[in-house]
Protein backbone atom coordinates (compact mmCIF):
# COMPACT_ATOMS: atom_id res chain seq x y z
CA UNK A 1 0.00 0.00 0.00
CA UNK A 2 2.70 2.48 0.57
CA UNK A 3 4.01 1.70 -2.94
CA UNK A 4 0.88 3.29 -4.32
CA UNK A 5 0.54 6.04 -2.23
CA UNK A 6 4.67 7.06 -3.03
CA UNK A 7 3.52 6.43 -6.84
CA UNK A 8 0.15 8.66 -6.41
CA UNK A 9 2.71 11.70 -4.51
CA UNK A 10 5.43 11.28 -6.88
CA UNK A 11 2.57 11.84 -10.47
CA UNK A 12 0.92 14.56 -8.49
CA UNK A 13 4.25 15.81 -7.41
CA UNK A 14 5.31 15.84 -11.10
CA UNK A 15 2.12 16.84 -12.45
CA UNK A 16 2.08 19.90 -10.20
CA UNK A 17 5.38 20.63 -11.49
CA UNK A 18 4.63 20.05 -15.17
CA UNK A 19 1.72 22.25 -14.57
CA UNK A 20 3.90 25.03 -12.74
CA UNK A 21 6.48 25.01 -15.97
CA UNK A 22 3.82 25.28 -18.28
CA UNK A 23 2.20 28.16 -16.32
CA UNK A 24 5.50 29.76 -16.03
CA UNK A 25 6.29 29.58 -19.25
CA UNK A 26 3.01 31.20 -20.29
CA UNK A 27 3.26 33.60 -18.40
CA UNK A 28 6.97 34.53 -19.49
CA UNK A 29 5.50 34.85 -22.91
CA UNK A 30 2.43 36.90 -22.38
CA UNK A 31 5.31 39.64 -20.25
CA UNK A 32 6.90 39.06 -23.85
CA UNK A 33 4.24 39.96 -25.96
CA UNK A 34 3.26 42.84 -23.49
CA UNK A 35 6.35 44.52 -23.52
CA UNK A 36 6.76 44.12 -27.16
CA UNK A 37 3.48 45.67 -27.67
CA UNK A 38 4.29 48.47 -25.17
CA UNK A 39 7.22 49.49 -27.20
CA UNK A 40 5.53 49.36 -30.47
CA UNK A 41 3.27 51.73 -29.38
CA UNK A 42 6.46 53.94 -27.92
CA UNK A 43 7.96 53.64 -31.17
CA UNK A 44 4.62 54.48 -33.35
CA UNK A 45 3.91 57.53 -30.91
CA UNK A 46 7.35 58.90 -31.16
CA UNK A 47 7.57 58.39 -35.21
CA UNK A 48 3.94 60.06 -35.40
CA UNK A 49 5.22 62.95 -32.90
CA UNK A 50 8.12 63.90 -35.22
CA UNK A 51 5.88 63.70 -38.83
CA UNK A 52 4.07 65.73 -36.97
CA UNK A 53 7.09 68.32 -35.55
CA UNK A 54 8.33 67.96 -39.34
CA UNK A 55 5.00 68.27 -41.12
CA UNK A 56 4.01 71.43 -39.11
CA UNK A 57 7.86 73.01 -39.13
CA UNK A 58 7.63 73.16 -43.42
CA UNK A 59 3.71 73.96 -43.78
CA UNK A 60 4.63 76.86 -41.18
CA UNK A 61 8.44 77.79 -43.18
CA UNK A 62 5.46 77.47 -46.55
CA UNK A 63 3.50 80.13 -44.43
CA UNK A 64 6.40 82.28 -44.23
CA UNK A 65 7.67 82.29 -47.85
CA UNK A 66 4.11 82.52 -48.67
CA UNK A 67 3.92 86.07 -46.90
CA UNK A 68 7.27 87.37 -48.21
CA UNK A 69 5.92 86.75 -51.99
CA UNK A 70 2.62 88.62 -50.87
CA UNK A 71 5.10 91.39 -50.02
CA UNK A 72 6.83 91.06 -53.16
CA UNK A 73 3.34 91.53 -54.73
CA UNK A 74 2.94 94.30 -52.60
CA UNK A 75 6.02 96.09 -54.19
CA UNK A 76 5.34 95.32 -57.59
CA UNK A 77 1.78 96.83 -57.11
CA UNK A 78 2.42 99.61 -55.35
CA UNK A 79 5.70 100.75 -54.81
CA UNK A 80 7.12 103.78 -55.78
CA UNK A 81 9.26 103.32 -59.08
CA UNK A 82 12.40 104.50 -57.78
CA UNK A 83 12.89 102.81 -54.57
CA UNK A 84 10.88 99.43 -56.20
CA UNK A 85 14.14 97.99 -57.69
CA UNK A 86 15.84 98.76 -53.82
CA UNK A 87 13.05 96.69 -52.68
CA UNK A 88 12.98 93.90 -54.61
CA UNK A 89 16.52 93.40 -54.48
CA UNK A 90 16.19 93.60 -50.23
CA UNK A 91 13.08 91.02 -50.74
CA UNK A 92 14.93 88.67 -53.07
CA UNK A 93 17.72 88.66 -50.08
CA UNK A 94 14.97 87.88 -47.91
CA UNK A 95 13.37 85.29 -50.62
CA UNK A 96 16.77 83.11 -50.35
CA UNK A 97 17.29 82.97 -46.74
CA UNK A 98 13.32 81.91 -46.01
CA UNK A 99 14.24 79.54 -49.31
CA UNK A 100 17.01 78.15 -47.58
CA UNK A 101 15.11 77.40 -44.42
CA UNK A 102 12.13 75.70 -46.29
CA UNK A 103 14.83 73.47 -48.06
CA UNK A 104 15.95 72.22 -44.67
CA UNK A 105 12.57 71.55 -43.72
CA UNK A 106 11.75 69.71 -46.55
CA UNK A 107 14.79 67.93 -45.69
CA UNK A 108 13.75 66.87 -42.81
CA UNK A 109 10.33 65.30 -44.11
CA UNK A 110 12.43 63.37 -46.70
CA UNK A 111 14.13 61.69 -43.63
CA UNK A 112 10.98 61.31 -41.61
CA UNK A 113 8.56 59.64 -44.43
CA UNK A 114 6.94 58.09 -45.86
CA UNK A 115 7.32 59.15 -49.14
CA UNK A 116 4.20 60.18 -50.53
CA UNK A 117 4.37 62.90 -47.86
CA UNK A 118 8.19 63.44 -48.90
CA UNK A 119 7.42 63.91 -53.18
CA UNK A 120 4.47 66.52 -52.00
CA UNK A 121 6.87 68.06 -49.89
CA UNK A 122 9.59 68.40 -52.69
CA UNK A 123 6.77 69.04 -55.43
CA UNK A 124 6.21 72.24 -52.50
CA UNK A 125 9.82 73.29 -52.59
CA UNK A 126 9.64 72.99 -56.48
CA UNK A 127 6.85 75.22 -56.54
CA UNK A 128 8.61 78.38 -55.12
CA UNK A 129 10.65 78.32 -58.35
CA UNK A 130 8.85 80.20 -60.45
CA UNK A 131 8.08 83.00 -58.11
CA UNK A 132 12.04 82.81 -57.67
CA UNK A 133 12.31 83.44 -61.49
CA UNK A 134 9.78 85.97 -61.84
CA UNK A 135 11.28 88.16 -58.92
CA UNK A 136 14.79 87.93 -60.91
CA UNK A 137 12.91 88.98 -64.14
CA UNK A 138 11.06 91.99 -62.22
CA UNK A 139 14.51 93.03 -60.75
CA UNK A 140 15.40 93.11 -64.30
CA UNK A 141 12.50 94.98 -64.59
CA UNK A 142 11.26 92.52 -67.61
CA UNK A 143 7.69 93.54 -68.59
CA UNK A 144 5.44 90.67 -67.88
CA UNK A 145 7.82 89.74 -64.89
CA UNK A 146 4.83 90.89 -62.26
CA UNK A 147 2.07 89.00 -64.29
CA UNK A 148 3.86 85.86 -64.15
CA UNK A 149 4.63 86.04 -60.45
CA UNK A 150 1.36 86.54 -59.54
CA UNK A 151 0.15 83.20 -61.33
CA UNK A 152 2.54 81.64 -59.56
CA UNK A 153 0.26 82.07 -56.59
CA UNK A 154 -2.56 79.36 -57.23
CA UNK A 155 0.17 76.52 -57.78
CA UNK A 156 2.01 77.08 -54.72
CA UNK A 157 -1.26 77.11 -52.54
CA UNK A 158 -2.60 74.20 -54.37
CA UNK A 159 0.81 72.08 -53.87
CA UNK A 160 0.91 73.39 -49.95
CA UNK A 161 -2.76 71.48 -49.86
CA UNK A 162 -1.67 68.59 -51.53
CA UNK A 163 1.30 68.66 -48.79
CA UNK A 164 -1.25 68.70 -46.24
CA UNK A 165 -2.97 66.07 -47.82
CA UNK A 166 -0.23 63.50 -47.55
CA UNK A 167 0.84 64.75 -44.11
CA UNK A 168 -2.82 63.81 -42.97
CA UNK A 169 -2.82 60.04 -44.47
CA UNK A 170 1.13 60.15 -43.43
CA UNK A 171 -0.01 60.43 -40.15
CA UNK A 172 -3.21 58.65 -39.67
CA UNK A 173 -1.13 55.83 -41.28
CA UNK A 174 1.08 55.39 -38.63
């Protein structure tokens, strides 16, 4: 009789064991797949927090550019023929330094992603260039200089959308 009873202790022994492994293990995994998780989301939240900090840094730089051309505008319009050429050339000065700091931005949502947001954001930096060339023709003081910058308006609003656009999905993506 006490050959069953040490057989019956030594399977539940094991079996409690087995059991305690198993559970172990289990839970070992599911601490796995919860940290995992946890830094997935720490690694989604901190890529969607810099789109975002790059997204908002070139649609504000766009801003900026956007209100030196409305001066430019401004000039062409109404400024007095002998200081307009003074002007334009302080404004084109102006024009290359906001250019330059739009360029880095754009940089930046190269690097960032994904890449539809990054081709709107480079079709955005291409669309400053013919404002660019139409101040250099009015500082030349060619005749339909002023005409052509000012159609160079609805394209660069229309490709700042289209940024937006893409930095929406970009984001909503993530």
């Amino acid at each position: 009789m006490t050959d069953s009873t040490f057989w019956i202790a030594a399977l539940t022994g094991g079996t409690a064991v087995m059991a305690s492994w198993v559970t172990s293990r289990g839970n070992t995994r599911a601490a796995r797949i919860q940290a995992d998780t946890a830094a997935l989301a720490q690694r989604t939240e901190r890529l969607r927090d810099s789109r975002r900090t790059a997204y908002l840094d070139l649609i504000e730089q766009t801003h900026s550019i956007g209100e030196l051309y409305w001066e430019v505008a401004a000039v062409e319009r109404t400024g007095a023929p002998e200081h307009r050429l003074a002007l334009l050339d302080e404004l084109a000065e102006r024009e290359r330094d906001e250019y330059g700091k739009m360029r880095r931005c754009v940089r930046v949502v190269e690097l960032e992603g994904p890449a539809a947001a990054a081709t709107a954001a480079n079709a955005l930096q291409k669309a400053t260039g013919p404002f660019h060339r139409a101040l250099g023709a009015m500082r030349s003081e060619e005749p339909e200089a002023g005409q052509r910058f000012h159609a160079a308006f609805r394209p660069f609003w229309q490709a700042l959308t289209d940024f937006v656009d893409a930095a929406k999905t970009a984001l909503q993506e993530v």
